[in-house]
N, C-alpha and C. Protein backbone atom coordinates (compact mmCIF):
# COMPACT_ATOMS: atom_id res chain seq x y z
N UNK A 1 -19.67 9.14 -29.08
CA UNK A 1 -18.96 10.36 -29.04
C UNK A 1 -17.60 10.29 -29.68
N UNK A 2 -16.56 11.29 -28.99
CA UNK A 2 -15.17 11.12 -29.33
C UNK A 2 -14.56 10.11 -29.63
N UNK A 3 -14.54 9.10 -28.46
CA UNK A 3 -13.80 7.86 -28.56
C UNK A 3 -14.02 7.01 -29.93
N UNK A 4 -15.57 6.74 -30.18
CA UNK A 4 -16.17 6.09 -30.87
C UNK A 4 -15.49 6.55 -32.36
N UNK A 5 -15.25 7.86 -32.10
CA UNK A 5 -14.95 8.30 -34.24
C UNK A 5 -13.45 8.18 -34.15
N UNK A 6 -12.56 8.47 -32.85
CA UNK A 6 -10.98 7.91 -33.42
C UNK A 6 -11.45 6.64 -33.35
N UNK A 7 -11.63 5.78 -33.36
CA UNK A 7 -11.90 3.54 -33.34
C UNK A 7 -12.02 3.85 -34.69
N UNK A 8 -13.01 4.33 -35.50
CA UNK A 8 -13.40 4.32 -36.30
C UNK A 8 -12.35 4.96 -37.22
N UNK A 9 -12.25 6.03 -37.18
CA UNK A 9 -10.76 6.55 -37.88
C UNK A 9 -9.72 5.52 -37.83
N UNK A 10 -9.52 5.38 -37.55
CA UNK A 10 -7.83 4.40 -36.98
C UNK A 10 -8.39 3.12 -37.79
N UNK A 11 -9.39 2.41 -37.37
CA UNK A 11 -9.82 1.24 -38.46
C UNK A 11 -9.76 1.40 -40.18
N UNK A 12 -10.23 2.44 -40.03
CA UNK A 12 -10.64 2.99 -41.59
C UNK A 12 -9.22 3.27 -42.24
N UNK A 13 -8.02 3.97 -41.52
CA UNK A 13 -7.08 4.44 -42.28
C UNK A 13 -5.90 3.28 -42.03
N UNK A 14 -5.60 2.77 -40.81
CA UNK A 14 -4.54 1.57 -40.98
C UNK A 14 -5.55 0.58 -41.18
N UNK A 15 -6.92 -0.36 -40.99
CA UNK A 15 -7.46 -1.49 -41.07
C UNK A 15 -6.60 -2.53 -40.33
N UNK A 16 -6.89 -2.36 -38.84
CA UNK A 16 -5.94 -3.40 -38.28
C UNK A 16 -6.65 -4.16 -37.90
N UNK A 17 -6.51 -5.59 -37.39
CA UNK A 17 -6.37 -7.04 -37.21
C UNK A 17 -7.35 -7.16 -35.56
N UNK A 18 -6.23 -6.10 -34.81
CA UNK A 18 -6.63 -6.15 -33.56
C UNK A 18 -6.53 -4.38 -32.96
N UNK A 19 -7.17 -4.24 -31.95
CA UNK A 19 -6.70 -2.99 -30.85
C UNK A 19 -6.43 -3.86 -29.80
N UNK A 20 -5.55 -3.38 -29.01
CA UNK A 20 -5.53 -3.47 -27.37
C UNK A 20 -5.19 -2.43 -26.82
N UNK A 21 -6.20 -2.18 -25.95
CA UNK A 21 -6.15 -1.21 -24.82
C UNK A 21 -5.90 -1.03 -23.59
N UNK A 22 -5.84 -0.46 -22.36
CA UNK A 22 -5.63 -1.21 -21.25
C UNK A 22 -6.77 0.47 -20.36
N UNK A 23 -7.61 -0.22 -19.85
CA UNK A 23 -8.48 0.89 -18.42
C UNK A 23 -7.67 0.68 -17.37
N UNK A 24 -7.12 2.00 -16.74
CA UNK A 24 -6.53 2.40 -15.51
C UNK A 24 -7.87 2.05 -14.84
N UNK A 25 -7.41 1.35 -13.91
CA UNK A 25 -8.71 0.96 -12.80
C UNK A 25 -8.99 1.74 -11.99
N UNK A 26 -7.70 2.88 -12.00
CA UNK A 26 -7.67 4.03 -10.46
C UNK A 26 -9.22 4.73 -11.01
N UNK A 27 -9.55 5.01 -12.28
CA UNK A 27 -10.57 6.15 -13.18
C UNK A 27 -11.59 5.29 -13.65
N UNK A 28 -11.29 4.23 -14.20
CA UNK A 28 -12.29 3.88 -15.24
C UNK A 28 -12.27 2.29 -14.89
N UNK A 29 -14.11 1.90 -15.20
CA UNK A 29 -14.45 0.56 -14.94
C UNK A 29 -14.33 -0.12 -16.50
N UNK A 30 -13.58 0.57 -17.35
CA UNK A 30 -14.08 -0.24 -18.67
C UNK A 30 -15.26 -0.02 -19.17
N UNK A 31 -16.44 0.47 -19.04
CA UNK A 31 -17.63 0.74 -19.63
C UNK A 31 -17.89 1.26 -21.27
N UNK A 32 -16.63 2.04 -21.10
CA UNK A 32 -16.23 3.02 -22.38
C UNK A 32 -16.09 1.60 -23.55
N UNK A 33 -14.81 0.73 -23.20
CA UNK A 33 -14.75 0.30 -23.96
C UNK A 33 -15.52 -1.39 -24.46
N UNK A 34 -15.95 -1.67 -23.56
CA UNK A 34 -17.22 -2.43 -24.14
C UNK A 34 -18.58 -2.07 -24.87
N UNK A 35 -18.74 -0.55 -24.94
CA UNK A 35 -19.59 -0.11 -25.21
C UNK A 35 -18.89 0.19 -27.20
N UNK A 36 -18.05 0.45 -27.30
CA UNK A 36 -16.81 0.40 -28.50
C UNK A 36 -17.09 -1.02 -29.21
N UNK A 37 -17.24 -2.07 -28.38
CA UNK A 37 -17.14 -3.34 -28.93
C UNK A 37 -15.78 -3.90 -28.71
N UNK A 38 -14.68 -3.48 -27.54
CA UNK A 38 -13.98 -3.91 -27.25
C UNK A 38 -14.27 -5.25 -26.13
N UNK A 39 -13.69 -6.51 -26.15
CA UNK A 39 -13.71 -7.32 -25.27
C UNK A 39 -12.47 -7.65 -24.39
N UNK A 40 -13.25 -7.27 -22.84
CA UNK A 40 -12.35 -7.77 -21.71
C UNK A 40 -11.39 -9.14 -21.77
N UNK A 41 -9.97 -8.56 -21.90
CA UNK A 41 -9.43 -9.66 -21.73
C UNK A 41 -9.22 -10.71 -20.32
N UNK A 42 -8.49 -9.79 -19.73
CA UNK A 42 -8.26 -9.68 -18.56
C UNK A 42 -7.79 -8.18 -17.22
N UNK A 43 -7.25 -8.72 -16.13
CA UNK A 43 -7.16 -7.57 -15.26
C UNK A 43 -5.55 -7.57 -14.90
N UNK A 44 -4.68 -6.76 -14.96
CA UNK A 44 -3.33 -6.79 -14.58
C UNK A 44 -3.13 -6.59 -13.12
N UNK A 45 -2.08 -7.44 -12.88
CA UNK A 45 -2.07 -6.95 -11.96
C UNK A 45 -1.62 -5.58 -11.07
N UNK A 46 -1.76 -4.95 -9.95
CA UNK A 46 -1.34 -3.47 -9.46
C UNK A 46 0.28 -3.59 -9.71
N UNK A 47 0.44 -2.34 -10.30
CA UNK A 47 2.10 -2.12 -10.44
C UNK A 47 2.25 -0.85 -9.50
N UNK A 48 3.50 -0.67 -9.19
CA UNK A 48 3.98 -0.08 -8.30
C UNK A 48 4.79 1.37 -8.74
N UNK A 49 5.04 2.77 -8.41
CA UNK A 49 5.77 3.88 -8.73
C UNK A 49 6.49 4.34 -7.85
N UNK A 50 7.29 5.15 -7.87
CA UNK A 50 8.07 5.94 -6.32
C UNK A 50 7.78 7.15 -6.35
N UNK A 51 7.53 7.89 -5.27
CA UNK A 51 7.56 8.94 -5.03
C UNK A 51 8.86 9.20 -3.65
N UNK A 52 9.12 10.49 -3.89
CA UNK A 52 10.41 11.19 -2.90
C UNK A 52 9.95 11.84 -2.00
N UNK A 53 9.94 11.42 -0.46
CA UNK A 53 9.74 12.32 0.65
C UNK A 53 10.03 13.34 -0.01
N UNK A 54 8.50 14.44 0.36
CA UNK A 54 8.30 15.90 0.23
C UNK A 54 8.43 16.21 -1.07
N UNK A 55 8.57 15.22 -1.81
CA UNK A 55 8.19 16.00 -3.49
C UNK A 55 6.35 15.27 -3.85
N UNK A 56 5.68 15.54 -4.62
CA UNK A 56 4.58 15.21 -5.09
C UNK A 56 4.52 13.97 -6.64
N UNK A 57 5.83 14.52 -7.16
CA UNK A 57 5.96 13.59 -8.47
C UNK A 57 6.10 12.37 -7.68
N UNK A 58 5.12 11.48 -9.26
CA UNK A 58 5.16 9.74 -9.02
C UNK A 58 6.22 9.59 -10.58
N UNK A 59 7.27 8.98 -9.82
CA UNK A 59 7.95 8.76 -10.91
C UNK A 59 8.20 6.83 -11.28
N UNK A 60 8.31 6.53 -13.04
CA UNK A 60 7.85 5.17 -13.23
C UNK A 60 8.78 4.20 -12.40
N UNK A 61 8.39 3.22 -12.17
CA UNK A 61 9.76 2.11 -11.66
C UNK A 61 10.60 1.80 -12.26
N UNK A 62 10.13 2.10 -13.77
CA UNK A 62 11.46 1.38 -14.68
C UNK A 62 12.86 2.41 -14.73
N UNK A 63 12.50 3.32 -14.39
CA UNK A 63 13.61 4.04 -13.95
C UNK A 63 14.66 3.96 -13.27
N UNK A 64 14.34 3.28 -12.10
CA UNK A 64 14.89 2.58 -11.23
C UNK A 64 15.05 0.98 -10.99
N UNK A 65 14.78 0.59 -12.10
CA UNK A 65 15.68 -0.84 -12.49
C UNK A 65 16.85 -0.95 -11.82
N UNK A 66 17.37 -2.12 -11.03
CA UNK A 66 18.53 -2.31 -10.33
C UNK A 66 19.78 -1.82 -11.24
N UNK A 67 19.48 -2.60 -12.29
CA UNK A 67 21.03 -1.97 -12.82
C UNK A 67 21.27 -0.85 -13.28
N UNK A 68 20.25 0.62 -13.12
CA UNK A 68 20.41 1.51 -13.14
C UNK A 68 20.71 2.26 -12.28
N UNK A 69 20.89 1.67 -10.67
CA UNK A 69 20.93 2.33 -9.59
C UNK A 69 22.10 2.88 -9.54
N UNK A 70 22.72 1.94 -10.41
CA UNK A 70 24.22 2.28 -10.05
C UNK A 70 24.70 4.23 -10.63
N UNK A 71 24.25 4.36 -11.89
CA UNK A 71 24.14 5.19 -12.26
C UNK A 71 23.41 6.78 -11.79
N UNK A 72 22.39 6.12 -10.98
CA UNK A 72 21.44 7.13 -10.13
C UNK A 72 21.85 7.58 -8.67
N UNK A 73 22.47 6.79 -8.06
CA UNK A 73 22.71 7.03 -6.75
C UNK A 73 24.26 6.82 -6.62
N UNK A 74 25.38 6.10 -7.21
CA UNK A 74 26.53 6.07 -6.84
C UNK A 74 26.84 4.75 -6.16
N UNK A 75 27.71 4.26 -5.81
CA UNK A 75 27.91 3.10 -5.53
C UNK A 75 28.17 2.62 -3.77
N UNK A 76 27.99 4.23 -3.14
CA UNK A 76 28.20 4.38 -1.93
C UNK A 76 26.69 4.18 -1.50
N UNK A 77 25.41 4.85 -2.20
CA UNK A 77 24.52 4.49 -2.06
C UNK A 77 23.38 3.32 -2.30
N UNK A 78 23.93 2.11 -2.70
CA UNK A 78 22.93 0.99 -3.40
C UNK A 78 23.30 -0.46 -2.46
N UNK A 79 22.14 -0.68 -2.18
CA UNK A 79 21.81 -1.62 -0.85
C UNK A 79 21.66 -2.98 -1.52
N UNK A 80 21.04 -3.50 -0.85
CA UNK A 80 21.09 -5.15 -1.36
C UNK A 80 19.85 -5.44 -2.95
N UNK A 81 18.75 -4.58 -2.87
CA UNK A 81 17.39 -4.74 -3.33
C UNK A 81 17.18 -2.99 -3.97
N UNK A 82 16.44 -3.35 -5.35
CA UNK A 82 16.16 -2.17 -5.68
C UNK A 82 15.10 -1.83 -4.63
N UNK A 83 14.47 -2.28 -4.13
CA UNK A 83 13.45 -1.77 -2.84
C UNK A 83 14.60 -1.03 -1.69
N UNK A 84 15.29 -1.24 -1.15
CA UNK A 84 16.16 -1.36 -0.35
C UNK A 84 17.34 0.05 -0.59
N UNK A 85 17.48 0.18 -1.83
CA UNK A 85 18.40 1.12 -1.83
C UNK A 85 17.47 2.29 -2.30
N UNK A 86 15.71 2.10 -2.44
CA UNK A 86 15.19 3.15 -2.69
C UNK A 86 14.69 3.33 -1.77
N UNK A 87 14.48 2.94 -0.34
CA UNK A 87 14.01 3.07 0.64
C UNK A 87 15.38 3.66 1.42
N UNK A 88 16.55 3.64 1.26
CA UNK A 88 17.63 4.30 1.93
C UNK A 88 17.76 5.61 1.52
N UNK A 89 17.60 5.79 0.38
CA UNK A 89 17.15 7.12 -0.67
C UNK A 89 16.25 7.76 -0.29
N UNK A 90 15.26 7.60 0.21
CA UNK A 90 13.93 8.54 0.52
C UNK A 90 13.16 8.11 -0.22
N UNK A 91 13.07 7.41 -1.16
CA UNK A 91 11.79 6.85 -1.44
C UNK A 91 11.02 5.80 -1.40
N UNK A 92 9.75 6.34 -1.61
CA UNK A 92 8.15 5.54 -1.05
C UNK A 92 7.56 4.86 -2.26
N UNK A 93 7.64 3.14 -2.36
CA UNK A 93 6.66 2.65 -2.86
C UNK A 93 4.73 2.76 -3.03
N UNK A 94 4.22 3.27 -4.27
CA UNK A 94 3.07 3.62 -3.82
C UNK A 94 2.43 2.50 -5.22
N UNK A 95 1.48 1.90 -5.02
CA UNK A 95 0.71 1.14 -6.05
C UNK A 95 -0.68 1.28 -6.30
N UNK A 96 -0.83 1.23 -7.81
CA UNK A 96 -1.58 1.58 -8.50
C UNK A 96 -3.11 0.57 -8.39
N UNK A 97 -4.15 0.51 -9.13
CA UNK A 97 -5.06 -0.50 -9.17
C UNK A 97 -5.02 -1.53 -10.08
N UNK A 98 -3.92 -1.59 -11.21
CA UNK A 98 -4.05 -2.29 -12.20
C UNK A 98 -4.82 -1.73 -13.52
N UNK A 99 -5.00 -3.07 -14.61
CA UNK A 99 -5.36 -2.50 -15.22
C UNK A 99 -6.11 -2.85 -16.07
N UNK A 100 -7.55 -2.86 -16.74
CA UNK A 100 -8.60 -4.06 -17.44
C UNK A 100 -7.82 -3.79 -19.06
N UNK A 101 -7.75 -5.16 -18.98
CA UNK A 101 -6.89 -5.08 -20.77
C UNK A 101 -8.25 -5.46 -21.67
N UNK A 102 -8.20 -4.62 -22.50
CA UNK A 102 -9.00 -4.98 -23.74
C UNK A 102 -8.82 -4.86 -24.98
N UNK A 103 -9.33 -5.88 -25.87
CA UNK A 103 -9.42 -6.17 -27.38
C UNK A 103 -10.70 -5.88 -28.04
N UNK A 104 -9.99 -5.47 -29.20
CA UNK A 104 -11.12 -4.89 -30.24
C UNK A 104 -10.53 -5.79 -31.35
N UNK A 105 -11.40 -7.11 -31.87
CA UNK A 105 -11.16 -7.72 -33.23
C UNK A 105 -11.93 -6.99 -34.37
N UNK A 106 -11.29 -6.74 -35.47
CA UNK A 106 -11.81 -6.45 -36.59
C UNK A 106 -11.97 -7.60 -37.56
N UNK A 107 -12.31 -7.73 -38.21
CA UNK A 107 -12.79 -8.36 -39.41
C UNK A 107 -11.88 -8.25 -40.54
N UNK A 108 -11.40 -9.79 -41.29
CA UNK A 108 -9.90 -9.27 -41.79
C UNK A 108 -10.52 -9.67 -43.21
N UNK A 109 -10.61 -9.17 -44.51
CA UNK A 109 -10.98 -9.20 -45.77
C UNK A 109 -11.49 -8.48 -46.05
């Protein structure tokens, strides 16, 4: 189907070396892309997002990198641990399933 003719597009117009992809584990077992001719590399491990008592958005972690806290919350608000001063904040660590990484080698000549 779909998937199969962008691989194919994208090969045809850059001719690259490699793909890597990565399957959200929350949706997808990878099936799609072994069936592509992509090979399982490996599985990542679960990463983590925040969400804010009583809001619904999952917002990324890198957002909240320690040394951005300072900037986000003020200096009256930031605790010992970026866990720590986002848990004084109202927010909830929630984690994901990870993620199946895969490669697609092409053929180089």
């Amino acid at each position: 189907g779909g998937a199969g003719k962008l691989i194919k597009y994208f090969e045809r117009e850059y001719k690259p070396n490699t793909i890597i992809s990565y399957a959200d584990k929350r949706w997808s077992t990878g099936n799609l892309y072994e069936k592509l001719g992509f090979i399982k590399q490996k599985d990542s491990p679960p990463c983590y997002f925040y969400i804010k008592s009583g809001k619904i958005n999952r917002e990324n972690r890198v957002k909240y990198q320690k040394h951005k806290l300072l900037g986000i919350f003020g200096e009256d608000k930031l605790k010992d641990t970026e866990r720590l001063t986002m848990i004084h904040n109202g927010y909830h660590r929630i984690w994901d399933c990870g993620n199946g990484v895969y490669t697609k080698f092409f053929n180089i000549g």
